[in-house]
Protein backbone atom coordinates (compact mmCIF):
# COMPACT_ATOMS: atom_id res chain seq x y z
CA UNK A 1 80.82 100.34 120.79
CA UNK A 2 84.39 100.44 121.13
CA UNK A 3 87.30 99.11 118.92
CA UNK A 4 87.96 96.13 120.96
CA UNK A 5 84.70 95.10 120.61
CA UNK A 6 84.39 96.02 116.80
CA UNK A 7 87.85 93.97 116.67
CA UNK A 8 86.41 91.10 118.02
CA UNK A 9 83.55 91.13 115.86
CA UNK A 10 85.11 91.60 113.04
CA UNK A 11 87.60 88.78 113.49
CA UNK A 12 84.49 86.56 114.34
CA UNK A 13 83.60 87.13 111.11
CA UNK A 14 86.03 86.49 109.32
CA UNK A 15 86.72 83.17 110.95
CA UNK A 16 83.54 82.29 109.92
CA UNK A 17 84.27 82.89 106.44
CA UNK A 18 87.14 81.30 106.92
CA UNK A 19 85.79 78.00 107.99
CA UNK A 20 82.94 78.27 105.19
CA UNK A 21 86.31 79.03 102.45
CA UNK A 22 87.74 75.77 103.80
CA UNK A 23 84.78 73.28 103.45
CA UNK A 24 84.56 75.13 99.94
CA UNK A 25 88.31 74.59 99.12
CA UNK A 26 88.33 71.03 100.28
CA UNK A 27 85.06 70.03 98.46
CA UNK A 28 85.83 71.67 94.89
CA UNK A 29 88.11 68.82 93.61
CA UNK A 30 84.86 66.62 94.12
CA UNK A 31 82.78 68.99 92.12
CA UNK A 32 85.56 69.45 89.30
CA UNK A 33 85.32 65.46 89.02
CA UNK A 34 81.61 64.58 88.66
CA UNK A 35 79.74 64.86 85.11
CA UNK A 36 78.79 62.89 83.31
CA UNK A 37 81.80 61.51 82.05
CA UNK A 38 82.75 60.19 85.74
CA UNK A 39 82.63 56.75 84.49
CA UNK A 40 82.99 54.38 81.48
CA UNK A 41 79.55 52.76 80.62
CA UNK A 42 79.09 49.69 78.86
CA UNK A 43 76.82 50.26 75.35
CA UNK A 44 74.28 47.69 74.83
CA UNK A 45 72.02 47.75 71.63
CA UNK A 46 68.27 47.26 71.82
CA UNK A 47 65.97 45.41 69.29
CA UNK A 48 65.14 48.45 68.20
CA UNK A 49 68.38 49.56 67.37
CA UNK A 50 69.64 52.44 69.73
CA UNK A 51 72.48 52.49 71.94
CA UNK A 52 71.47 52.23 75.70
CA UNK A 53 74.60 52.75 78.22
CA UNK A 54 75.58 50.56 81.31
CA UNK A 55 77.79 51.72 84.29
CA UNK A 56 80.64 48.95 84.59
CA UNK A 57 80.86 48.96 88.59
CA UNK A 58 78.99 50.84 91.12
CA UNK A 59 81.97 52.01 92.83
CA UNK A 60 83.62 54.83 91.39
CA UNK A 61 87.27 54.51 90.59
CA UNK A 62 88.15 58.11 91.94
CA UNK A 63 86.10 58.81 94.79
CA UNK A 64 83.92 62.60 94.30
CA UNK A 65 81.54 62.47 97.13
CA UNK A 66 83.54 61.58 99.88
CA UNK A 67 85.86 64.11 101.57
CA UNK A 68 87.84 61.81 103.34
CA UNK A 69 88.07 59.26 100.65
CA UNK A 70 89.13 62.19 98.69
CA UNK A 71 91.97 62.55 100.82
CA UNK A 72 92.59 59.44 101.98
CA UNK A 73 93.12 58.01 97.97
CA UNK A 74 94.70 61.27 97.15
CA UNK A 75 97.85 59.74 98.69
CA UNK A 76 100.29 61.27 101.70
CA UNK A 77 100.93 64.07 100.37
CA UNK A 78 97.32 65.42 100.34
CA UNK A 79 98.61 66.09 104.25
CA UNK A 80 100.99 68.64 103.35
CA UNK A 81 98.57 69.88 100.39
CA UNK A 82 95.73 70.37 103.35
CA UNK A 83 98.41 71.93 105.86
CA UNK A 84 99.01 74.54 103.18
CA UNK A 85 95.46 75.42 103.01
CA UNK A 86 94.92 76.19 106.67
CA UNK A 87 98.11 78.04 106.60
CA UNK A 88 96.74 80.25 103.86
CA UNK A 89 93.44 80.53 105.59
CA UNK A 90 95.04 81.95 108.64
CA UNK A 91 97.33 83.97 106.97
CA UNK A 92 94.14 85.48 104.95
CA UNK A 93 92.63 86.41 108.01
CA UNK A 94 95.29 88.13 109.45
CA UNK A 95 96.16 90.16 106.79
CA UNK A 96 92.97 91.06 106.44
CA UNK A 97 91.91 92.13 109.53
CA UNK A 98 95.29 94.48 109.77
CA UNK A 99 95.49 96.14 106.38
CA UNK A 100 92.23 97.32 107.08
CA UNK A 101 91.80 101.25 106.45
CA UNK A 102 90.96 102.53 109.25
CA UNK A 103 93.51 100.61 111.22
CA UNK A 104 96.26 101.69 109.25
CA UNK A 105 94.86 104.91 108.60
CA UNK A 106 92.24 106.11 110.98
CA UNK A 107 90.18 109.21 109.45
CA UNK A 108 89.45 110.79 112.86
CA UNK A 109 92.59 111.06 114.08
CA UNK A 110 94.43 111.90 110.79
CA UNK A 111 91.72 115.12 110.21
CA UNK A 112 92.29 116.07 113.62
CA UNK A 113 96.04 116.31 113.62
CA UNK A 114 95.77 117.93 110.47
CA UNK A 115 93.10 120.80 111.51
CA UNK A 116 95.49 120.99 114.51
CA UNK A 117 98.52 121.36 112.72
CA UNK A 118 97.54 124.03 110.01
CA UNK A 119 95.25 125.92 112.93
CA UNK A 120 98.70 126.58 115.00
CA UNK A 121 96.94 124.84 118.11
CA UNK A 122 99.85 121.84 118.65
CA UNK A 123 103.52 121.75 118.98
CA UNK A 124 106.99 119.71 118.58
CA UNK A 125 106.15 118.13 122.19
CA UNK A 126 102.22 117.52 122.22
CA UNK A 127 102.44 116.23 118.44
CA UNK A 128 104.55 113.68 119.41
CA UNK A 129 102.60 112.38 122.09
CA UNK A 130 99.40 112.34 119.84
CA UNK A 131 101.05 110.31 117.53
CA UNK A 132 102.91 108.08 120.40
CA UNK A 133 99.54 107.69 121.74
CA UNK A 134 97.37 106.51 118.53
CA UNK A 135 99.93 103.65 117.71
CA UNK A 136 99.03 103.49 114.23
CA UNK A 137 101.54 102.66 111.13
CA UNK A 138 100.40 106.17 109.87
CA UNK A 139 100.72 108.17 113.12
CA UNK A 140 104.47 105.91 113.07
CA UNK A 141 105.10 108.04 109.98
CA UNK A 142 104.01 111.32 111.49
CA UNK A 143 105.83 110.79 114.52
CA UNK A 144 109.47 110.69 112.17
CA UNK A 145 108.55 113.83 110.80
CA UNK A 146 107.39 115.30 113.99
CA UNK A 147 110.38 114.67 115.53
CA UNK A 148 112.20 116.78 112.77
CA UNK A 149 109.91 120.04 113.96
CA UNK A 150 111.18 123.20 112.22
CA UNK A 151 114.29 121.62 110.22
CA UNK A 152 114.51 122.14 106.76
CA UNK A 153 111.90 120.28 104.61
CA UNK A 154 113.93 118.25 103.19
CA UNK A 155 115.26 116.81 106.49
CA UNK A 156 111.30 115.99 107.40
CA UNK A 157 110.47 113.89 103.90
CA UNK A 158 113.93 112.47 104.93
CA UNK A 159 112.33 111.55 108.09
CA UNK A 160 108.99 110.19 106.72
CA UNK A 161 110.97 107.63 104.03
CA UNK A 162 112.65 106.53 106.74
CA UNK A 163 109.92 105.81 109.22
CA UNK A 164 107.58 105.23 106.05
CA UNK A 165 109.94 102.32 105.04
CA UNK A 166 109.83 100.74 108.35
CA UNK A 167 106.16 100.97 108.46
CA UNK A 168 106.08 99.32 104.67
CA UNK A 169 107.73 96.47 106.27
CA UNK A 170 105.26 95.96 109.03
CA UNK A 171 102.05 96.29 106.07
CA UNK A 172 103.81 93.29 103.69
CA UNK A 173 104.46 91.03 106.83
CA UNK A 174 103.39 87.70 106.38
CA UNK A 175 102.91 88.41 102.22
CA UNK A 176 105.52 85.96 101.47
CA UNK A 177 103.95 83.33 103.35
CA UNK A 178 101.33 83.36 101.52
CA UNK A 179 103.54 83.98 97.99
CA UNK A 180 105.42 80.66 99.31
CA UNK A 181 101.74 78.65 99.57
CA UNK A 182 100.72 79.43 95.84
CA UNK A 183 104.17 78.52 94.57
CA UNK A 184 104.82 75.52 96.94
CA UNK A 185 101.31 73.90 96.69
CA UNK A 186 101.18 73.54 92.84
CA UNK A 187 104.58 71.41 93.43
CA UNK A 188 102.97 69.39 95.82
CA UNK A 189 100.24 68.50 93.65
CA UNK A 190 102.77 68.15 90.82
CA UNK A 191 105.17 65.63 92.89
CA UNK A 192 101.49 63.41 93.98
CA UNK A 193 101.13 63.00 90.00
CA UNK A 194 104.53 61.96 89.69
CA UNK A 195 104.16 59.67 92.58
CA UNK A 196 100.80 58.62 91.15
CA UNK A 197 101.95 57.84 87.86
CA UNK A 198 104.73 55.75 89.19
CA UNK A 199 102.58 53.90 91.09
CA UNK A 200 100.33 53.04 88.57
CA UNK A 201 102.88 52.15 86.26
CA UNK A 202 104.45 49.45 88.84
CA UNK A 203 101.02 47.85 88.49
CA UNK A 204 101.43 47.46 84.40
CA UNK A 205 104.65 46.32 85.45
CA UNK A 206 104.36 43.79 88.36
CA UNK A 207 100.90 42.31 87.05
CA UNK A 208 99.07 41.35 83.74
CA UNK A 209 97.56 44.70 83.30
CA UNK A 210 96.27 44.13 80.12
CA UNK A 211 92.52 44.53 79.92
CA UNK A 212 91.93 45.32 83.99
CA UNK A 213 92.31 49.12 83.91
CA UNK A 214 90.74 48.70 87.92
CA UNK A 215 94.75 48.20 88.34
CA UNK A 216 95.58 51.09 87.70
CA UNK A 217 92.80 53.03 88.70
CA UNK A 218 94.77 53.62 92.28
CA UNK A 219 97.64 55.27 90.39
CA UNK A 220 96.05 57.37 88.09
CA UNK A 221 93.32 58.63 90.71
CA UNK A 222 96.32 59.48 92.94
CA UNK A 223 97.97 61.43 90.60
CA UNK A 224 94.44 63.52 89.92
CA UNK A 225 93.41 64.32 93.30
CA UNK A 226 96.55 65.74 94.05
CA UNK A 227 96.88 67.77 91.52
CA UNK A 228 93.53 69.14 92.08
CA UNK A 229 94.29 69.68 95.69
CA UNK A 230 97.25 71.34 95.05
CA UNK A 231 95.47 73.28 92.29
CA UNK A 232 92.67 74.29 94.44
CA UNK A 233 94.90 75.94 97.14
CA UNK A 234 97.37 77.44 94.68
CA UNK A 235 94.74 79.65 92.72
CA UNK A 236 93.19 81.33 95.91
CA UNK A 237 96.78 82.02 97.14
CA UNK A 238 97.87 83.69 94.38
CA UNK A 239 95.25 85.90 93.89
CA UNK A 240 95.02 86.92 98.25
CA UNK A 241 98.28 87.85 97.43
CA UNK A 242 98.02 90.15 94.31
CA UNK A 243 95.10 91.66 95.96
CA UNK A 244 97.11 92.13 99.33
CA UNK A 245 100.12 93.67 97.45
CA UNK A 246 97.60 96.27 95.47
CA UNK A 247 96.19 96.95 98.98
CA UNK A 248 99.52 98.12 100.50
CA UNK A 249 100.42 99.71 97.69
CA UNK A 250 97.16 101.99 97.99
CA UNK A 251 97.80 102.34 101.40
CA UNK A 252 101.85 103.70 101.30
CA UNK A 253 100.50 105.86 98.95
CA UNK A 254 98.02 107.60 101.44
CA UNK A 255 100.41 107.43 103.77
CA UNK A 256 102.81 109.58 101.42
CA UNK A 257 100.26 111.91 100.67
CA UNK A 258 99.47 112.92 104.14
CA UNK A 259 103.06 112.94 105.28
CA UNK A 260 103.65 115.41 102.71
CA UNK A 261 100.70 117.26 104.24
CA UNK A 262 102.87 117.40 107.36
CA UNK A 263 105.74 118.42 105.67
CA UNK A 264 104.22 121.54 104.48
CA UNK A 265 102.90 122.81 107.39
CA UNK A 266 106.05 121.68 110.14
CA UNK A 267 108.84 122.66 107.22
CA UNK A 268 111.02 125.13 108.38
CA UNK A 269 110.60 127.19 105.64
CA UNK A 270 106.55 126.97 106.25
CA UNK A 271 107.05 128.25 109.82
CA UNK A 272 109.30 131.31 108.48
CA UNK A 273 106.18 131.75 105.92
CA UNK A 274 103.74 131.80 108.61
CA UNK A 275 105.84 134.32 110.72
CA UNK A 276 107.06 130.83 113.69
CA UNK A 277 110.36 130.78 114.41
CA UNK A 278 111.63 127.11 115.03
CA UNK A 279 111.58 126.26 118.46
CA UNK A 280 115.24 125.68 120.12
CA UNK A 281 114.47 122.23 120.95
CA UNK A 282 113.62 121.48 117.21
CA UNK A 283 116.69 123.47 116.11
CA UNK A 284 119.40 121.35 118.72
């Protein structure tokens, strides 16, 4: 099988979770909202004495069941709320599918170049290319230190902070998108309560209000979906985005390691050890 194909597979998968993370997202304000609690019964006393509840309409005032009635009440700026979730679903994906291991670092090639390197059997020119040719962010790093063959080793960690710093840069791409979803959709949801609110208290001012809550039940369910929505896309954000900023982290950190692998063995004052004079290509 090659790596296109496990590519492709793998990002079919994911899209599939994707789509099953979205119906999930979408339909958790509904299952917040029902209990038993979802509406105000009316109490009735039997002859006998005990208290035996009545529903008051059978319409509910805040849909639960309905998707689209759960956006469509939730107001306008359920829109923005919903855009933000798709963002953050694609975003996911992404991420996911490129801070994958053995994308960033592949085991085969890294053990290889290694055995290579500490055997004797590669130098300055056909390290390069190996590294040139494997395209990944930790062969990116190898090829900075590479191209310092036989300086002093503190010229080739130079090297590898430098090229490791660009290739940090490529791993957090797209983090702050998703950083800006969890901070911006909580506001969202925030600004449909305030809307909400204001809404509902036009009603109490524009009509007698007194004793019909059902005018104000537009309002106040407003106010709640939204800040559900925006509540429901916020908390998923934030934590993709913890877990994506731990994942680098692990990742530069393997990265380091092997670089410093490198280090020893290209250094240099490793070359002098093993009895390898620099080469005058790596010296000029």
């Amino acid at each position: 099988m090659t790596e296109e194909t496990t590519w492709k597979r793998a990002a079919a998968r994911w899209l599939a979770i994707g789509l099953v993370w979205i119906a999930c997202c979408t339909a958790a304000p509904a299952t917040w909202a029902q209990g038993p609690a979802a509406q105000q019964p009316d109490v009735t006393v039997t002859p006998q004495g005990n208290a035996k509840a009545q529903p008051v309409s059978e319409e509910e005032p805040i849909p639960t069941k309905n998707l689209w009635e759960i956006v469509r009440q939730g107001g306008p700026l359920m829109i923005p709320i919903g855009l933000c979730s798709l963002i953050l679903v694609a975003f996911v994906l992404e991420r996911t599918i490129s801070l994958r291991r053995g994308r960033v670092i592949p085991g085969p090639f890294i053990k290889r170049f290694l055995k290579q390197l500490d055997d004797g059997e590669l130098d300055r020119e056909t390290a390069l290319k190996l590294c040139e040719e494997n395209g990944s962010p930790v062969a990116e790093v190898l090829s900075g230190a590479v191209r310092k063959w036989g300086r002093p080793a503190v010229e080739v960690e130079q090297a590898i902070i430098d090229a490791g710093e660009r290739s940090t840069n490529g791993l957090r791409r797209y983090l702050r998108v998703i950083n800006g979803v969890a901070t911006v959709s909580p506001l969202l949801g925030l600004l449909g309560t305030v809307v909400g609110m204001i809404r509902a208290f036009n009603n109490i001012a524009t009509a007698d209000a007194l004793g019909r809550p059902e005018l104000l039940a537009k309002g106040i369910s407003e106010a709640l979906l939204t800040t559900a929505g925006g509540l429901t896309v916020a908390i998923p954000a934030l934590i993709f985005y913890l877990f994506f900023v731990s994942r680098v982290d692990q990742l530069i950190i393997q990265i380091d390691s092997i670089g410093q692998e490198v280090v020893n063995t290209i250094s240099a004052e490793d070359l002098e050890a093993r009895g390898k004079r620099p080469t005058r290509s790596a010296r000029s």
